[in-house]
Structure formats: C-alpha cells, structure tokens
C-alpha atoms as a PDB file:
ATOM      1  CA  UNK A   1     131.066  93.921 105.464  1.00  0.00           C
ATOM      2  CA  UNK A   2     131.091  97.313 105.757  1.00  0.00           C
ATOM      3  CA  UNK A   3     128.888 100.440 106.599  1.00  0.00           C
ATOM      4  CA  UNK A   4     125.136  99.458 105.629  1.00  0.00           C
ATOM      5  CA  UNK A   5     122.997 102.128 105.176  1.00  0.00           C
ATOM      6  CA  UNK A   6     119.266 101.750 103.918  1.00  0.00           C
ATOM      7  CA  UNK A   7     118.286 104.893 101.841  1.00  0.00           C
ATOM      8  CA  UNK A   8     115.408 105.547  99.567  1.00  0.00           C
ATOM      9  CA  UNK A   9     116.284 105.522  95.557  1.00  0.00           C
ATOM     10  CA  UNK A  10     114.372 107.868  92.882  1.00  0.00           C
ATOM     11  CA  UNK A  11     114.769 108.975  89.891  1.00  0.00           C
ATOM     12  CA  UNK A  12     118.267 110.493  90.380  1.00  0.00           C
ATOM     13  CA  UNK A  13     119.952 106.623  90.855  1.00  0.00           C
ATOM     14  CA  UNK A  14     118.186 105.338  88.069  1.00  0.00           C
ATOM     15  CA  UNK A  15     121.342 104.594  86.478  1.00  0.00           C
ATOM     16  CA  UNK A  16     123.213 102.944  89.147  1.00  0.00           C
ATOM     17  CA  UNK A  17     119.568 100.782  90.005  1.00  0.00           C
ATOM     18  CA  UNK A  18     120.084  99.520  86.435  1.00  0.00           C
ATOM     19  CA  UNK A  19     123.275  98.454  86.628  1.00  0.00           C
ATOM     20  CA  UNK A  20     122.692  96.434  90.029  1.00  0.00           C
ATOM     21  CA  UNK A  21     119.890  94.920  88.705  1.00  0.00           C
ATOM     22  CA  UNK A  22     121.923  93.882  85.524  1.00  0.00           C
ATOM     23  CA  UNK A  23     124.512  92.102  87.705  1.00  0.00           C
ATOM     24  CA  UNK A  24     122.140  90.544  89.539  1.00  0.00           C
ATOM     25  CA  UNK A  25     120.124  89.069  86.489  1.00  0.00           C
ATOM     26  CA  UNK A  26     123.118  88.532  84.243  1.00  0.00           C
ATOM     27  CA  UNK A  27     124.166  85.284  85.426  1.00  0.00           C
ATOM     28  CA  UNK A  28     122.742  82.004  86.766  1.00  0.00           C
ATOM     29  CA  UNK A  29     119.844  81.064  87.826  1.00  0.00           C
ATOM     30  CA  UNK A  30     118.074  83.931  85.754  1.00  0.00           C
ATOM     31  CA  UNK A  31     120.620  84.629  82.545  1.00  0.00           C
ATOM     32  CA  UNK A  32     118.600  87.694  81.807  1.00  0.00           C
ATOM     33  CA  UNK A  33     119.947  89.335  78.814  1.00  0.00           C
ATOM     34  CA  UNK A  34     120.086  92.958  79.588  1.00  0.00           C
ATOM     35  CA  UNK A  35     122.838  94.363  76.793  1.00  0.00           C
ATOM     36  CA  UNK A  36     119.956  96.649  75.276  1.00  0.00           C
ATOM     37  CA  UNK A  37     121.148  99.318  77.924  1.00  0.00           C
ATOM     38  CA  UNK A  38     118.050 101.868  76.640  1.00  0.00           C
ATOM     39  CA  UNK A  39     115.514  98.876  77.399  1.00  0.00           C
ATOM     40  CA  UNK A  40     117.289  98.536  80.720  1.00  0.00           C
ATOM     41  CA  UNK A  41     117.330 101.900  81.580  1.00  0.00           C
ATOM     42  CA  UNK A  42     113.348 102.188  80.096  1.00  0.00           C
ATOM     43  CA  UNK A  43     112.505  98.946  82.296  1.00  0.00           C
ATOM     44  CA  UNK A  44     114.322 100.112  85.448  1.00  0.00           C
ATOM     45  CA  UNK A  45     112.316 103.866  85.105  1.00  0.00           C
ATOM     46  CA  UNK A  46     108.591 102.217  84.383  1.00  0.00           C
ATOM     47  CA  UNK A  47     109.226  99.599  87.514  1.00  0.00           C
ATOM     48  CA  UNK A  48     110.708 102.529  89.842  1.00  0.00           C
ATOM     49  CA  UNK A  49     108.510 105.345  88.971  1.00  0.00           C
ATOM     50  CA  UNK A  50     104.673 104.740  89.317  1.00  0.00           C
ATOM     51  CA  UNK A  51     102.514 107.432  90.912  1.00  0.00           C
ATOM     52  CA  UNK A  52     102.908 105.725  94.081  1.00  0.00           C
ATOM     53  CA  UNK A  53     106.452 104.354  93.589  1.00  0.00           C
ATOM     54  CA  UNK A  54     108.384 103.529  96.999  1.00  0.00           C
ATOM     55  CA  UNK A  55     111.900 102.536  96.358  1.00  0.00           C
ATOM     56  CA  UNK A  56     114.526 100.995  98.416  1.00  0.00           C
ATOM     57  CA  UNK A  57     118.324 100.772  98.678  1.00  0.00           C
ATOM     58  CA  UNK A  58     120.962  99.142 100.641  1.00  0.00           C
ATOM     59  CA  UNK A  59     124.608 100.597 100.453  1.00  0.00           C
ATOM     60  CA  UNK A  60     127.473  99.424 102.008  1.00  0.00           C
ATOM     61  CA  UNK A  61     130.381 101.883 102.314  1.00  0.00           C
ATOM     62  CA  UNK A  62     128.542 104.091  99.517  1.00  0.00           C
ATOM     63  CA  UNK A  63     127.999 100.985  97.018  1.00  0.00           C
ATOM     64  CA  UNK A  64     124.605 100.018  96.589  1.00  0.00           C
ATOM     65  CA  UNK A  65     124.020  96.230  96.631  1.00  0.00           C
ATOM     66  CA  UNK A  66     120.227  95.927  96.957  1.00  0.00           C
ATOM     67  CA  UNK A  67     117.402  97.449  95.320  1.00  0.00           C
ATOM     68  CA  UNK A  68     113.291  97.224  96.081  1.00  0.00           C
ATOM     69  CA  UNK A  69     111.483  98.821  92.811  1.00  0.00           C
ATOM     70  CA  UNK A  70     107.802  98.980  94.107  1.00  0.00           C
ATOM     71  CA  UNK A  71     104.893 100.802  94.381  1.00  0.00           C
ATOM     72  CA  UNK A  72     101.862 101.209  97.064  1.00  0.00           C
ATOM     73  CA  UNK A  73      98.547  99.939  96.047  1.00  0.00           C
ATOM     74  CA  UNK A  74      95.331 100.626  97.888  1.00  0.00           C
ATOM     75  CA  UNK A  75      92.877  97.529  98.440  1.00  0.00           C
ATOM     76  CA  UNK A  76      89.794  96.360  99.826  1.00  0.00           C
ATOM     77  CA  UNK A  77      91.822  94.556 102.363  1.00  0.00           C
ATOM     78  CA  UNK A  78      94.007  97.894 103.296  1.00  0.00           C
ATOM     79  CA  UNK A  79      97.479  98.996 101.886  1.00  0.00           C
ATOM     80  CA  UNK A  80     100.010  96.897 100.199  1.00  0.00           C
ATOM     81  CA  UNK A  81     103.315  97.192  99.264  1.00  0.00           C
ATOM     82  CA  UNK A  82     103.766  95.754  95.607  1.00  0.00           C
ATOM     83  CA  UNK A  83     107.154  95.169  94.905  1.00  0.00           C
ATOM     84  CA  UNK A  84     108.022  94.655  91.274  1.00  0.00           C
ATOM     85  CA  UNK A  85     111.812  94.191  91.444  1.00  0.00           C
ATOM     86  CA  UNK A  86     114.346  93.380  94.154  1.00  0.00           C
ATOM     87  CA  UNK A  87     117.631  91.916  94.186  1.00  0.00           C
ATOM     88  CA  UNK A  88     121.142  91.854  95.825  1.00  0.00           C
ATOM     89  CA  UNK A  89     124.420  92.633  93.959  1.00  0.00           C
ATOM     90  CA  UNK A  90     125.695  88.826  93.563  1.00  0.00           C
ATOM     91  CA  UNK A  91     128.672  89.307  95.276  1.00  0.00           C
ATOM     92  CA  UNK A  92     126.358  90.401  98.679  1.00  0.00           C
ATOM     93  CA  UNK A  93     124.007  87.426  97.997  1.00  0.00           C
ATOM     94  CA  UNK A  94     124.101  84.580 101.224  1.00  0.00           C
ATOM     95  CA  UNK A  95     125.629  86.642 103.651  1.00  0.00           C
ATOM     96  CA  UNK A  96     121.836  87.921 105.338  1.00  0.00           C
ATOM     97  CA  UNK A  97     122.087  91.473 103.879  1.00  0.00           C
ATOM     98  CA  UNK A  98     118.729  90.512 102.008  1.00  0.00           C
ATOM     99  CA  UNK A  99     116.985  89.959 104.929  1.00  0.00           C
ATOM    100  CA  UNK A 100     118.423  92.563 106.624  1.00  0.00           C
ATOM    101  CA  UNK A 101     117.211  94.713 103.945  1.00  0.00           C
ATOM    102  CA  UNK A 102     113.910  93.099 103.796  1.00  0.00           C
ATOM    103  CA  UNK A 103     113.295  93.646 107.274  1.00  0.00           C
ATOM    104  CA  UNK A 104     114.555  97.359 107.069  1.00  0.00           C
ATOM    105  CA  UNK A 105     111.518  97.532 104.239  1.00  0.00           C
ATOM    106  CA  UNK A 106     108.762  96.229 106.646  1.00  0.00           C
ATOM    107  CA  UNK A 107     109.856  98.239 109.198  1.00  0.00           C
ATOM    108  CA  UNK A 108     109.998 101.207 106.793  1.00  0.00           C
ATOM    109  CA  UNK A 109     106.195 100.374 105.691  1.00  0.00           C
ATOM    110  CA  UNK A 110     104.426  99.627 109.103  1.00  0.00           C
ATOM    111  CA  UNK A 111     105.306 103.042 110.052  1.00  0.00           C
ATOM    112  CA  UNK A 112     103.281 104.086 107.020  1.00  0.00           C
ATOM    113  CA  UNK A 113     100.280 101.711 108.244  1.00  0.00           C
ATOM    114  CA  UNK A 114     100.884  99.260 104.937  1.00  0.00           C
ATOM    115  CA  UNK A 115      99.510  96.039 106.017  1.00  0.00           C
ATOM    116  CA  UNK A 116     101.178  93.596 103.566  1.00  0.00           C
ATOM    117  CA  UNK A 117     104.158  93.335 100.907  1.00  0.00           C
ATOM    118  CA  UNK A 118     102.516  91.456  97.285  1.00  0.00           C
ATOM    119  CA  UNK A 119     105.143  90.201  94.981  1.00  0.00           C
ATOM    120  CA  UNK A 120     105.797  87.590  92.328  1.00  0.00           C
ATOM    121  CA  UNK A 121     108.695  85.462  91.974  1.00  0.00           C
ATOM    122  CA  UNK A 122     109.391  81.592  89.680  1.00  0.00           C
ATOM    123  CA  UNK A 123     108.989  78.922  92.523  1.00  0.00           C
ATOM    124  CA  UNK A 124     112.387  77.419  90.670  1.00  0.00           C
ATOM    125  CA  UNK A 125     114.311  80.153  91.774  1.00  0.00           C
ATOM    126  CA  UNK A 126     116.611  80.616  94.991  1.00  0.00           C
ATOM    127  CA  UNK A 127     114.384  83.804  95.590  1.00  0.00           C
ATOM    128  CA  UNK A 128     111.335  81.755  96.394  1.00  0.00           C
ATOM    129  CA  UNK A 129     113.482  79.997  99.179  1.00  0.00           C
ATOM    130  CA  UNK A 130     114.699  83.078 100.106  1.00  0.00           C
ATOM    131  CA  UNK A 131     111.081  85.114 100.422  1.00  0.00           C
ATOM    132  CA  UNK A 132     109.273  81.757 101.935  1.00  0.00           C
ATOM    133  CA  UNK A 133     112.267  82.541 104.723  1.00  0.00           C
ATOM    134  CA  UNK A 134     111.711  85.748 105.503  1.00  0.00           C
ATOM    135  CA  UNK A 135     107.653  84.500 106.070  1.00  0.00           C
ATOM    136  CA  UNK A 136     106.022  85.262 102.626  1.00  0.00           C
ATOM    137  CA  UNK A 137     103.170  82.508 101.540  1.00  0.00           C
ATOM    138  CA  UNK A 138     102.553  80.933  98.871  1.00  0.00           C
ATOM    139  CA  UNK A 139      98.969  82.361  97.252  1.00  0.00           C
ATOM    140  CA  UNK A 140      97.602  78.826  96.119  1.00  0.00           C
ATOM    141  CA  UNK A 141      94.818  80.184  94.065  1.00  0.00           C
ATOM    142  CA  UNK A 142      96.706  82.779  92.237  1.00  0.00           C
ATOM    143  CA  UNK A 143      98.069  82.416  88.859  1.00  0.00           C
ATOM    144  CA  UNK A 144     100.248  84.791  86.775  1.00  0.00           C
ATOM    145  CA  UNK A 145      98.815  84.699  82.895  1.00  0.00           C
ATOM    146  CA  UNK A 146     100.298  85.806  79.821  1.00  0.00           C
ATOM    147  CA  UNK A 147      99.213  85.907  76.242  1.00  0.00           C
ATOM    148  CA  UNK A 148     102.110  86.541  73.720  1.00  0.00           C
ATOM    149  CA  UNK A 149     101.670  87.680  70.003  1.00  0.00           C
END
C-alpha cells in the first residue's frame, strides 16, 4: 500500500464519498442497487451532513478508500459517535486498513471526550465480524423496526 492519510470529508467530497460507497455496496454480500445517481448523491448528502455531522476519510496516495458518514449525538449516558455509513473501497477490504481507519476514528473522538461509537449493521454480513473485531458488542435488547407502506 501506499501513503495513508486520514482526513476529514464534507460537503466538498460529496461526490467522490458517493462513488466509494457505490463500489463498496455494488457487489456481494450487499448487491445494493445504486444506478439512481441523484438518490445516491441525495442519500450520501442526508447521511454526511446532519447538524452535528463528523465525517471520516482514508486516502491512500490521494485515493480515498474508506469513508465514516456520522454524526455526534448527545445522551444521558455522555457523547456518542453515531455512525450511519462506513465502508472500504473493495479492492482495500482484508488488508487491516479498516481497522486502521477505525482506530484513527476513536482516536480522533476521545480527543473530543465522545465516550462511545453507536452503529447498526445485518449480523449476516462480513461487517458484523469485522466490528465484533475491532471490540463493538452486540446490544441484545435492541431491535431495529420498520413499517413499510
């Protein structure tokens, strides 16, 4: 690999966020279909720019090849990190630069005094393997709900 360099993303790199997290959602396990670019583009802008959006990026030798769409959220329990939306480009993916990156994030957010990093992910995924390695828990008693009309 070449030079990493962990940067945060706004709204100017809303473009090249969507197109990462395309890639990374195109193919297997997820086969997202993403070839409405203006939903893309409107998806990638809601997830990256809450009031109290904190994005992340990893480049390597100018490309980037991991996002963190997120946003802080202030609770009873102190400050979290939400994050709505990460990925690596799949031709980074297995190689550690998503831990790397993840650890570059809680580095990044301890310095701000967050005290946790919230996030959802399918547990038939690789990404719940991945986050249950880098020491994220299972929530037992929570349960994402949907009602569809």
């Amino acid at each position: 690999m070449g030079e990493e360099k962990f940067v945060s993303l706004d709204s100017s790199d809303i473009r090249e966020m969507a197109d990462l997290f395309k890639a990374a959602f195109y193919g297997e396990p997820w086969n997202d279909d993403w070839s409405d670019d203006e939903q893309l583009v409107k998806y990638v802008t809601e997830k990256s720019g809450s009031v109290c959006a904190i994005n992340y990026g990893m480049r390597v030798d100018g490309k980037l090849v991991a996002i963190s769409m997120g946003q802080i959220t202030h609770w009873w329990e102190g400050t979290n990190y939400v994050i709505e939306e990460l990925c690596v480009s799949p031709d980074c993916q297995g190689i550690g630069i998503g831990t790397r990156f993840m650890g570059l994030i809680e580095d990044d957010l301890k310095k701000m005094n967050v005290k946790g990093i919230f996030l959802q992910t399918d547990s038939d995924k690789p990404a719940f393997k991945f986050y249950q390695k880098n020491g994220f828990n299972d929530i037992a008693k929570h349960v994402s709900m949907f009602k569809g009309f």
